[in-house]
Every structure is written in C-alpha cells, then in structure tokens.
C-alpha atoms as a PDB file:
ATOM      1  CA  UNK A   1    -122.047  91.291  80.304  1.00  0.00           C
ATOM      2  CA  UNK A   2    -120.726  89.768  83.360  1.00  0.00           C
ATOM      3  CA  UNK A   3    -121.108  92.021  86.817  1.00  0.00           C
ATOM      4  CA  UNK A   4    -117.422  93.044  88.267  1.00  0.00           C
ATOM      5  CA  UNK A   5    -117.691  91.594  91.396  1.00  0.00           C
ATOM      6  CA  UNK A   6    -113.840  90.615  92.087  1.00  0.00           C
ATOM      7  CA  UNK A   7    -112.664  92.494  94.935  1.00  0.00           C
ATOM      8  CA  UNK A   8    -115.983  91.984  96.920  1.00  0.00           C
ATOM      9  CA  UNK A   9    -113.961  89.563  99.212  1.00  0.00           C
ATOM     10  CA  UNK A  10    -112.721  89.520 102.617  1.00  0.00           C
ATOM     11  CA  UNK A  11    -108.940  87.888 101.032  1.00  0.00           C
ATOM     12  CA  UNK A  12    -106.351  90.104 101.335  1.00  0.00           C
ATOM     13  CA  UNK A  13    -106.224  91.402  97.668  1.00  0.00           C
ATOM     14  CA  UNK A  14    -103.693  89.656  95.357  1.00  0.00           C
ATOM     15  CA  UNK A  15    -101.708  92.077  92.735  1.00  0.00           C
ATOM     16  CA  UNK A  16    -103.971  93.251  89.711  1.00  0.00           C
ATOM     17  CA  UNK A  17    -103.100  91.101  86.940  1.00  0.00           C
ATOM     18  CA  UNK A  18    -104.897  91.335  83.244  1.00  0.00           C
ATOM     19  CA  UNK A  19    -105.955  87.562  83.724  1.00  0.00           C
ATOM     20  CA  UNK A  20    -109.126  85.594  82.842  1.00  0.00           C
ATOM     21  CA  UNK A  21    -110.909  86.477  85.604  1.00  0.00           C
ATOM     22  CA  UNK A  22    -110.528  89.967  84.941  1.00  0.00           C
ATOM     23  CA  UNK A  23    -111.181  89.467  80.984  1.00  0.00           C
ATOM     24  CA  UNK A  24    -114.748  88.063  82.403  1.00  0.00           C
ATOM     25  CA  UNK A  25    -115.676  91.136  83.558  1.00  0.00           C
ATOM     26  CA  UNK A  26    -113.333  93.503  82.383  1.00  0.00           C
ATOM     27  CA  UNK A  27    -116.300  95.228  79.814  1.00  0.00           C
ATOM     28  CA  UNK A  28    -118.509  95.948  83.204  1.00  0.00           C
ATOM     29  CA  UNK A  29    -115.521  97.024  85.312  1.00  0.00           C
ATOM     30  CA  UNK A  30    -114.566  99.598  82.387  1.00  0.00           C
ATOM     31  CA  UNK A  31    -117.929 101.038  82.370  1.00  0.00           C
ATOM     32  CA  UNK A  32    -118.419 101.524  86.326  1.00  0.00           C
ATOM     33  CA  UNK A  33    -114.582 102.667  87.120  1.00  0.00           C
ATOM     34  CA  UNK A  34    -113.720 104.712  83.702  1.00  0.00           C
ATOM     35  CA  UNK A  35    -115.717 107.860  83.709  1.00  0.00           C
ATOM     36  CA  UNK A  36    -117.041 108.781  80.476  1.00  0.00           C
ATOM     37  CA  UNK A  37    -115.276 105.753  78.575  1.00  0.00           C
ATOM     38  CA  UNK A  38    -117.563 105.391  75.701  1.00  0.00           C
ATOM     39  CA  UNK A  39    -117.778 109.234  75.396  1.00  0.00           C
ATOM     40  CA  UNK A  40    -114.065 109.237  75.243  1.00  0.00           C
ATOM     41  CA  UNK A  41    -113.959 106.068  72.292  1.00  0.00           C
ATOM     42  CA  UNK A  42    -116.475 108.468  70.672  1.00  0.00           C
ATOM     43  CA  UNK A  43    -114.102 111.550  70.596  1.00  0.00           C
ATOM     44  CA  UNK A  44    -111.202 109.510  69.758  1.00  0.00           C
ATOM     45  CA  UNK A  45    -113.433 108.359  66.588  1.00  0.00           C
ATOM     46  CA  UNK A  46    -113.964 111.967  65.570  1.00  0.00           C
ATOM     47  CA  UNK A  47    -110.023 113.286  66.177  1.00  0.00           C
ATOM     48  CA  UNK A  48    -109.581 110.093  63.827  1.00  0.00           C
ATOM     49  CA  UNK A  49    -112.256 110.588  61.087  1.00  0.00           C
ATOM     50  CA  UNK A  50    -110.998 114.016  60.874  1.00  0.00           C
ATOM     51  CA  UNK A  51    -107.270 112.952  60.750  1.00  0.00           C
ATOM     52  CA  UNK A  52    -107.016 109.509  58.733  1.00  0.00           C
ATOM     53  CA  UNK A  53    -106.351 108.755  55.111  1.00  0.00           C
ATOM     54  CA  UNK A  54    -108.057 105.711  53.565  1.00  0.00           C
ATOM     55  CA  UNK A  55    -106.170 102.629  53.604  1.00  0.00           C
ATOM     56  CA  UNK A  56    -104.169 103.958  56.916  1.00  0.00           C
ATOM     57  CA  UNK A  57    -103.150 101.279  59.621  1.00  0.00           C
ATOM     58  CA  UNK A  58    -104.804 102.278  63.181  1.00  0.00           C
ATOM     59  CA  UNK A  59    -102.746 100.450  65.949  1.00  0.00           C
ATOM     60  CA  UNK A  60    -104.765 100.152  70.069  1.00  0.00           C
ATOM     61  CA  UNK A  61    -101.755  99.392  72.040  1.00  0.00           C
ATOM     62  CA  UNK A  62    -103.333  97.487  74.827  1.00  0.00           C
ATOM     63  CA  UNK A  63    -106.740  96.890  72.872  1.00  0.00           C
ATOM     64  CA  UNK A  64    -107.808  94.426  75.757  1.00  0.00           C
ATOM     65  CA  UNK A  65    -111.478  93.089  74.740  1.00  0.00           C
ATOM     66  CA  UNK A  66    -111.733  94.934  71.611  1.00  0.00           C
ATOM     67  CA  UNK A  67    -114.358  97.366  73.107  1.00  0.00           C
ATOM     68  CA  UNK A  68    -112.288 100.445  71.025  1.00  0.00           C
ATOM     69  CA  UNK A  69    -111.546  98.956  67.755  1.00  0.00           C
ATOM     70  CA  UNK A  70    -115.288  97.521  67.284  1.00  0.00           C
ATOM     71  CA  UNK A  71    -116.611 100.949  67.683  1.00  0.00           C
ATOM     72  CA  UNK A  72    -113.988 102.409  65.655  1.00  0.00           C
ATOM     73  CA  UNK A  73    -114.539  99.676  62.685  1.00  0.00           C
ATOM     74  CA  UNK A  74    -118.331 100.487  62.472  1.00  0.00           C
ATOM     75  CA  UNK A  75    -118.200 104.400  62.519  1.00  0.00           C
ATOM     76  CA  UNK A  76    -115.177 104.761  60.420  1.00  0.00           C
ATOM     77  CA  UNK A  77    -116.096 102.146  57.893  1.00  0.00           C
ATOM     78  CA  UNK A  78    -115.933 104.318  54.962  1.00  0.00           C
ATOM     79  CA  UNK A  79    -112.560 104.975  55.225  1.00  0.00           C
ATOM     80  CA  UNK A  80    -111.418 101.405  54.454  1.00  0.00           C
ATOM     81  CA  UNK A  81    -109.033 101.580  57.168  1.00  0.00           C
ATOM     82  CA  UNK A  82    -106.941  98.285  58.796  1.00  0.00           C
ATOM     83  CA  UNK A  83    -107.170  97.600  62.197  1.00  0.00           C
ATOM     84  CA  UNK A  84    -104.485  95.926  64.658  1.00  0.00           C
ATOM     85  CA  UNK A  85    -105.083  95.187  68.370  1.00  0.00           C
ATOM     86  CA  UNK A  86    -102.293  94.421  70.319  1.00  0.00           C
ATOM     87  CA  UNK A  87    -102.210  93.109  73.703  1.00  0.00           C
ATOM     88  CA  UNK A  88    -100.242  90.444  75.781  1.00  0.00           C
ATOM     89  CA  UNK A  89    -103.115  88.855  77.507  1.00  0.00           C
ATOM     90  CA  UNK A  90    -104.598  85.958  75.498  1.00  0.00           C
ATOM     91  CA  UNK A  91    -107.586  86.133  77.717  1.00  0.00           C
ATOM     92  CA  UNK A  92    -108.336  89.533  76.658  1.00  0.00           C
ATOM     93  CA  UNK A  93    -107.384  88.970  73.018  1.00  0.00           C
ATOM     94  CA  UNK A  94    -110.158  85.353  73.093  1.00  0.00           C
ATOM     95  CA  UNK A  95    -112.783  87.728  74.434  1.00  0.00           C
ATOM     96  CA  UNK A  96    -112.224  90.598  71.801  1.00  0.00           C
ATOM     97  CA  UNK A  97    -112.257  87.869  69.027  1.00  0.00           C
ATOM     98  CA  UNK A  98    -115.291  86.222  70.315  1.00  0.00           C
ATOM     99  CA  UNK A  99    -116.598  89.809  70.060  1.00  0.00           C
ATOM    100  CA  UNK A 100    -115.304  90.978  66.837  1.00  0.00           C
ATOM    101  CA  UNK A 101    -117.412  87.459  65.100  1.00  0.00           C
ATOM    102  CA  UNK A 102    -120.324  88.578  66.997  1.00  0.00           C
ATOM    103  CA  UNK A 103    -120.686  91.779  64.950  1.00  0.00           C
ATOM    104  CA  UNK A 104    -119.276  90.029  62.006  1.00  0.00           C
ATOM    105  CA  UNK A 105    -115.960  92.296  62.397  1.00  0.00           C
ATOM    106  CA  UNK A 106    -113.354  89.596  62.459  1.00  0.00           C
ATOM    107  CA  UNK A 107    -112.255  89.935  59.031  1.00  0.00           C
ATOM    108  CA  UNK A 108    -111.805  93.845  59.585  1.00  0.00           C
ATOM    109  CA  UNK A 109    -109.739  93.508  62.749  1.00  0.00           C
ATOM    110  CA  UNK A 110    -106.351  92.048  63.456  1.00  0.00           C
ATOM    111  CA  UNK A 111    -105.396  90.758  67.145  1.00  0.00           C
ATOM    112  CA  UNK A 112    -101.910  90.382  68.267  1.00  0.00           C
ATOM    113  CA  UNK A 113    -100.436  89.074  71.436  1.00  0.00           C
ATOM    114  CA  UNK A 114     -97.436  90.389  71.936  1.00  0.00           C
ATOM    115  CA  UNK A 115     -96.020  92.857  75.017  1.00  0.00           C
ATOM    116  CA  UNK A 116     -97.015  96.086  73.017  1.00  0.00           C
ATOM    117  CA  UNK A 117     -93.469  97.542  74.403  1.00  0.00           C
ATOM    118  CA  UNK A 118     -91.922  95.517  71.635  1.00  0.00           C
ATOM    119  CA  UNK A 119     -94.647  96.040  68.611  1.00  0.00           C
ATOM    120  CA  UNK A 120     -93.145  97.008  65.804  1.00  0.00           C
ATOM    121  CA  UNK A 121     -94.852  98.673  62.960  1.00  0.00           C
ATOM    122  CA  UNK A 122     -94.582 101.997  60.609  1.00  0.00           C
ATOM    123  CA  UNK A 123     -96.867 104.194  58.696  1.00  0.00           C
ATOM    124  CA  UNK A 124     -99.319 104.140  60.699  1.00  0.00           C
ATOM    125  CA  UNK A 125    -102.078 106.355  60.503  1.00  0.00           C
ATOM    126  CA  UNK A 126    -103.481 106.559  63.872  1.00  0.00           C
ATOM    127  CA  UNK A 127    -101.947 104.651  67.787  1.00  0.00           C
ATOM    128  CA  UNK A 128    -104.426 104.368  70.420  1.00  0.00           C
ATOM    129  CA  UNK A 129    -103.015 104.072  74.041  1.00  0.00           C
ATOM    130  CA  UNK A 130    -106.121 104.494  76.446  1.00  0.00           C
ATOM    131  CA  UNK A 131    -105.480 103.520  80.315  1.00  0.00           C
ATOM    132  CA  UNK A 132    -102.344 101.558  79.019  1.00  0.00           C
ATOM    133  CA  UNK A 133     -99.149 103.691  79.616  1.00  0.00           C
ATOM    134  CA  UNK A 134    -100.031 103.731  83.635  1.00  0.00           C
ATOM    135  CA  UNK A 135     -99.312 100.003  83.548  1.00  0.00           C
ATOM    136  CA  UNK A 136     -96.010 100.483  81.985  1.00  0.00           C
ATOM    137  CA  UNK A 137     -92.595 101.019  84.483  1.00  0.00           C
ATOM    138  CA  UNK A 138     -92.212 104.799  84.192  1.00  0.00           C
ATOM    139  CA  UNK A 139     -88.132 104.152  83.261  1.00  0.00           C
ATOM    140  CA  UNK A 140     -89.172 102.850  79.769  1.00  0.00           C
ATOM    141  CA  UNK A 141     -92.328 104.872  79.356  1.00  0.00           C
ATOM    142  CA  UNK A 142     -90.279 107.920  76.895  1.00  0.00           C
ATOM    143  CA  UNK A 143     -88.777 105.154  74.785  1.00  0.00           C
ATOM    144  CA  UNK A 144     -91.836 103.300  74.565  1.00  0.00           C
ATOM    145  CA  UNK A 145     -93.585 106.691  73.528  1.00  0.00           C
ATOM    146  CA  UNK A 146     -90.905 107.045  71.094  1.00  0.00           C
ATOM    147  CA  UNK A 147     -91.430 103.883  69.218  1.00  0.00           C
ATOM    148  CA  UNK A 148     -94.800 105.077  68.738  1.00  0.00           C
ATOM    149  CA  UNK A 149     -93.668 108.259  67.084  1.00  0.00           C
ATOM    150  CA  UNK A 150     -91.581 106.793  64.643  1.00  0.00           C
ATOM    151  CA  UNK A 151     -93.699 104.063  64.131  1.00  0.00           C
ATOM    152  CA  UNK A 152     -96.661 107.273  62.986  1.00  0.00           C
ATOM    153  CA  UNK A 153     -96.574 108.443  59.197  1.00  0.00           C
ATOM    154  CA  UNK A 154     -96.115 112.311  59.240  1.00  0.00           C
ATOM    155  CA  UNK A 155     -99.333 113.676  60.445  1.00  0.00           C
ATOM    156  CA  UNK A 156    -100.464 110.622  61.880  1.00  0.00           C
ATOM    157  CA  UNK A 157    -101.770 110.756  65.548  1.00  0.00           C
ATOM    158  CA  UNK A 158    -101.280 109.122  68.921  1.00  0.00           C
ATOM    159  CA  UNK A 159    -104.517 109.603  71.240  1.00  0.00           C
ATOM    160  CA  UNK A 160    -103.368 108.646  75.060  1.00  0.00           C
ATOM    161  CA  UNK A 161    -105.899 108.351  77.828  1.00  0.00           C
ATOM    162  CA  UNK A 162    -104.941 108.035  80.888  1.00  0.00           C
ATOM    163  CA  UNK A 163    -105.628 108.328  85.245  1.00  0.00           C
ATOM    164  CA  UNK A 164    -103.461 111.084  86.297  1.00  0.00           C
ATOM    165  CA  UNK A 165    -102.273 112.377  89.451  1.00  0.00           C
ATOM    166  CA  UNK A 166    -102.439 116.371  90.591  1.00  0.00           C
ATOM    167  CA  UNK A 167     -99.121 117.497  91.868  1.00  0.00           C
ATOM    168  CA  UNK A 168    -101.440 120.078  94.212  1.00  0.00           C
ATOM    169  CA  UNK A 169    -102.330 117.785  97.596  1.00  0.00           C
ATOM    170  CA  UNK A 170    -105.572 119.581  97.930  1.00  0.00           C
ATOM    171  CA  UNK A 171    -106.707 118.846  94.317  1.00  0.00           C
ATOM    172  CA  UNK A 172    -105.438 115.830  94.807  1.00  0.00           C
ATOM    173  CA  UNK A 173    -107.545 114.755  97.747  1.00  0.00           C
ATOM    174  CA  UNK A 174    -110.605 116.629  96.273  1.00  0.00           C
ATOM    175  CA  UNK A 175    -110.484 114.642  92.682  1.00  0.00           C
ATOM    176  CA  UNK A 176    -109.948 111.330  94.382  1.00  0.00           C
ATOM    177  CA  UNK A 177    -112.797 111.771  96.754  1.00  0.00           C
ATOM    178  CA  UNK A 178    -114.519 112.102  93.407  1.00  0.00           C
ATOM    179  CA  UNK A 179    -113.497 109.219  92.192  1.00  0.00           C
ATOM    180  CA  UNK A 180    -114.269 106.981  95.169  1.00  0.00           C
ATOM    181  CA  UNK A 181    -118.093 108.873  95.135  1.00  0.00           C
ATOM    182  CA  UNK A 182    -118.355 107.576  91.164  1.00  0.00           C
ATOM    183  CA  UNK A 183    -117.479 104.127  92.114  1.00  0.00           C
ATOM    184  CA  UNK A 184    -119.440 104.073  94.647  1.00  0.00           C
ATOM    185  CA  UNK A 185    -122.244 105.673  93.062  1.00  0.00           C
ATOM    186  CA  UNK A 186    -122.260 102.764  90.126  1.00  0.00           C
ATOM    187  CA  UNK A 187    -121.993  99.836  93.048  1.00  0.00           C
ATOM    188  CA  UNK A 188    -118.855  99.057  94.082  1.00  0.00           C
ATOM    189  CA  UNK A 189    -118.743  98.677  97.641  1.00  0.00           C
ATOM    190  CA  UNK A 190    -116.280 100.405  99.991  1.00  0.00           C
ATOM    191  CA  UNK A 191    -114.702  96.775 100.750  1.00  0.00           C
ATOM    192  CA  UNK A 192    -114.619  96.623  96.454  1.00  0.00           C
ATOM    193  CA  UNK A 193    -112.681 100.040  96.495  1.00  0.00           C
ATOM    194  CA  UNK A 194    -110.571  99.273  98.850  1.00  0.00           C
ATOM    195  CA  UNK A 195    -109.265  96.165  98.022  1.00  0.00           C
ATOM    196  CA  UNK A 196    -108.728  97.337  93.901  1.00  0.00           C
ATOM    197  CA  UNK A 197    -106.943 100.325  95.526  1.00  0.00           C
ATOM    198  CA  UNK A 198    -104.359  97.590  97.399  1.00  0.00           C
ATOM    199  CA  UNK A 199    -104.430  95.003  94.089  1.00  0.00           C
ATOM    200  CA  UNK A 200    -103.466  98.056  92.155  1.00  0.00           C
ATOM    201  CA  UNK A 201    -100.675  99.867  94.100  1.00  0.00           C
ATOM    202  CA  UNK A 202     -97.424  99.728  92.461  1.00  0.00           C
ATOM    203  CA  UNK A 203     -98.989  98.212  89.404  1.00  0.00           C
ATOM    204  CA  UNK A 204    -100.584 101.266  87.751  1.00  0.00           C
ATOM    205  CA  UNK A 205     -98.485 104.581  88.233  1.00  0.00           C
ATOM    206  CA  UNK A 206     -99.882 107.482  87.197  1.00  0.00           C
ATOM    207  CA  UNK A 207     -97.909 110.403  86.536  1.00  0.00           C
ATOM    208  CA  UNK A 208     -99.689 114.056  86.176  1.00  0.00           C
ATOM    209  CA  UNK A 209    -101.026 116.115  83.350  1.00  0.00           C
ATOM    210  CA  UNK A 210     -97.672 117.669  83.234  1.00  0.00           C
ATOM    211  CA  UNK A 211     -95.218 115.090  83.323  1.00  0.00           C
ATOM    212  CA  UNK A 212     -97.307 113.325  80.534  1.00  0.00           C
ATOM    213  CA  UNK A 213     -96.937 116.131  78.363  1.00  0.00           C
ATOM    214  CA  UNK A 214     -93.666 116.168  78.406  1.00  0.00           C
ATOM    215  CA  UNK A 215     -93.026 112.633  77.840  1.00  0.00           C
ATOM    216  CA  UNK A 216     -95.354 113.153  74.515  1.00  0.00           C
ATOM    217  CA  UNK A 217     -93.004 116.305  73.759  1.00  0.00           C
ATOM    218  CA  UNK A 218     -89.889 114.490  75.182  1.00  0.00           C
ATOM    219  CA  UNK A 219     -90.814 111.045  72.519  1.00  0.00           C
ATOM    220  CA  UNK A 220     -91.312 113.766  69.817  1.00  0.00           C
ATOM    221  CA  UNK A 221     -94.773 115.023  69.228  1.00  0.00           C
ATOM    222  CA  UNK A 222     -94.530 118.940  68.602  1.00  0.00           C
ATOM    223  CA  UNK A 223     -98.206 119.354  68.772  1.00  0.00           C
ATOM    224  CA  UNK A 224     -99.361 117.982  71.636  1.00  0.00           C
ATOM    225  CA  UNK A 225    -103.178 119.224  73.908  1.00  0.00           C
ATOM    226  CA  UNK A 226    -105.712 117.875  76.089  1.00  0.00           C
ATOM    227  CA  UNK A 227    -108.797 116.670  74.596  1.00  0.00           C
ATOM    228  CA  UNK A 228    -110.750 115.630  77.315  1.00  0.00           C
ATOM    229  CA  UNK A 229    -110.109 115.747  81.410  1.00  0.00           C
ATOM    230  CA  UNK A 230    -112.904 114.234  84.287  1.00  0.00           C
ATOM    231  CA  UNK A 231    -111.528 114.951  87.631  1.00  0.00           C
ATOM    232  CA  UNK A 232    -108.350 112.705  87.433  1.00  0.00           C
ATOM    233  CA  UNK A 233    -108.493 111.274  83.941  1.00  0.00           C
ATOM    234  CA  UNK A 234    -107.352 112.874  81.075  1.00  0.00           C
ATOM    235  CA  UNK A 235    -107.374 112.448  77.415  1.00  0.00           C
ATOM    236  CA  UNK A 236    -104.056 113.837  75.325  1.00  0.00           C
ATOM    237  CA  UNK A 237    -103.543 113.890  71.509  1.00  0.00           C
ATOM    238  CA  UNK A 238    -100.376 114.301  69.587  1.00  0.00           C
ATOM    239  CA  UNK A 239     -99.774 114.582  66.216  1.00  0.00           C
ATOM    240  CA  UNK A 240     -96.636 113.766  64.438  1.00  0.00           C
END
C-alpha cells in the first residue's frame, strides 16, 4: 500500500480532486484520516446480512478503490448477491479492478464510471454512500437522496457515512481538535493537515447530524437512526 504523503509540500495546496495521484494512495489515506473505517465496512456488512434477500443488487455510490465491495463480496458470499460500484474517477475504478482480480472477485463485482448523481437503477436491495454525499453541492443533495429511494425495493436500505459538522461552536472546536490529534497521531504532519484542510475547503461540505437526517426523511426514508458516530463522523441507516 502506498504511504499518503501528498500534502507534505511547501506548494500552496491545489483543490482536492479524486485523481491518480490520490487513487495511489487513497487505501493509506482512508485508513489514517477515517476513524474506524474498516469497523464501519464491518457494521455496514452486518445491517446488510441481516437485511438482504438472495439475488438482491447492492449499489456503493462512490465505491472509489473497491475497498467496501471486496469486503462485502467475501463475508456475504452466501447470499449470492450482485455487486455494482459506481464512481466517476477511472483512476479509482483501474485500482478497484486491479484489486477485485487480485482476490479473484472480478467476476462478482461490477464497476461503473459514471457521475453517481445520474445512476440509474431499481430494486435494489441495499445503496452504500460512505464519505460521498459531502462531495456533492448541497442544492442537489435531497434529489440525489431521492433517486436513491426510489431506486431501493421496499425494505431495502441506504447506509450513509459521513464527516459532520456540530451546530454547537464549543463541540465543534472540541471534536475537531480530535480530529487533528488522530491525524496527527497516525503521521500526518501539521504542514500535511494543514494543507488537506485548504485542498479541501469548499470541496467537501459537511452538513450536521441533524440536517442529514432530514434530508434522509426529506428524500423519503421513514425509518431513519444513527448507527455509528466518532467525534465528527457519523454513520446513518435508512430503510425504505
């Protein structure tokens, strides 16, 4: 796995784009800036083992390198389920491939590339949309959701992870100093921080626990909860 080491420059920092330089070491930057990422992928796996039907369709909007769906293919494999990653960067969708052969997964896994704002699909059993929705523009965000829903059989389930923002200044101070210590605490330097702070402003938006909760209500999910929450990241499920 390649070591993140992108921001550790003196440049001023250019705006954070999924390119190939970030699908080189996007596996190593997800496990030192995601807390609990693989814990979360496992969770997801039970909410979905306990949810599917065999033969359902499971959708990761925003699948980037795979990491999700391998995981998912191996512990769910007696479910017979299909598998479609979708994602708009071909350099993330050539490393996820190159993945899926390694574990001899590639016939069990479908890649798209296509801007997952415009995927169409219904059915479905199961949506996965983990650290995605923060990288869409807020204005589009409920009728993206809402594709989702109506792209979900009935009882079928959306799982959404993503960095959130606390409406209380204190907390809000408190659970980013958190965040910096974890960072820094896994290697990144202060210079690193910094300059993935600047390369990220205005590109990921996060909106609070709240707000998210009511986009999932707003889009149409009636049953709608928390599932996991580390300082400033949160996990939500909804079920249609």
């Amino acid at each position: 796995m390649a070591r993140d080491t992108l921001f550790d420059t003196a440049a001023p920092a250019d705006k954070f784009e999924f390119n190939e330089r970030v699908a080189d070491v996007f596996d190593d930057m997800l496990d030192r800036s995601v807390p609990f990422y693989k814990e979360v992928i496992e969770m997801s796996a039970e909410i979905l083992g306990g949810s599917l039907q065999a033969g359902d369709a499971v959708y990761d909007l925003g699948c980037s390198t795979g990491t999700t769906l391998l995981y998912l293919a191996r512990m769910l494999e007696a479910k017979n389920l299909r598998f479609i990653g979708v994602d708009n960067s071909k350099a993330m969708l050539d490393k996820a491939l190159r993945k899926a052969r390694m574990f001899s997964l590639a016939e069990r896994i479908d890649f798209n590339e296509q801007d997952i704002t415009r995927a169409q699909f219904s059915g479905a059993g199961g949506v996965i949309l983990n650290y995605t929705l923060q990288f869409i523009n807020p204005a589009v965000r409920l009728d993206f959701l809402n594709t989702i829903y109506n792209g979900l059989r009935p009882g079928g389930v959306l799982i959404l992870s993503e960095k959130v923002v606390s409406r209380d200044k204190g907390f809000k101070r408190q659970f980013s100093d958190s965040y910096h210590q974890y960072k820094k605490n896994r290697g990144y330097s202060e210079l690193e921080i910094a300059n993935k702070r600047e390369a990220l402003e205005n590109v990921l938006i996060p909106l609070s626990i709240r707000e998210n909760m009511d986009l999932l209500s707003g889009a149409g999910f009636s049953r709608v909860e928390t599932f996991f929450q580390w300082f400033n990241f949160v996990s939500f499920i909804g079920r249609r």
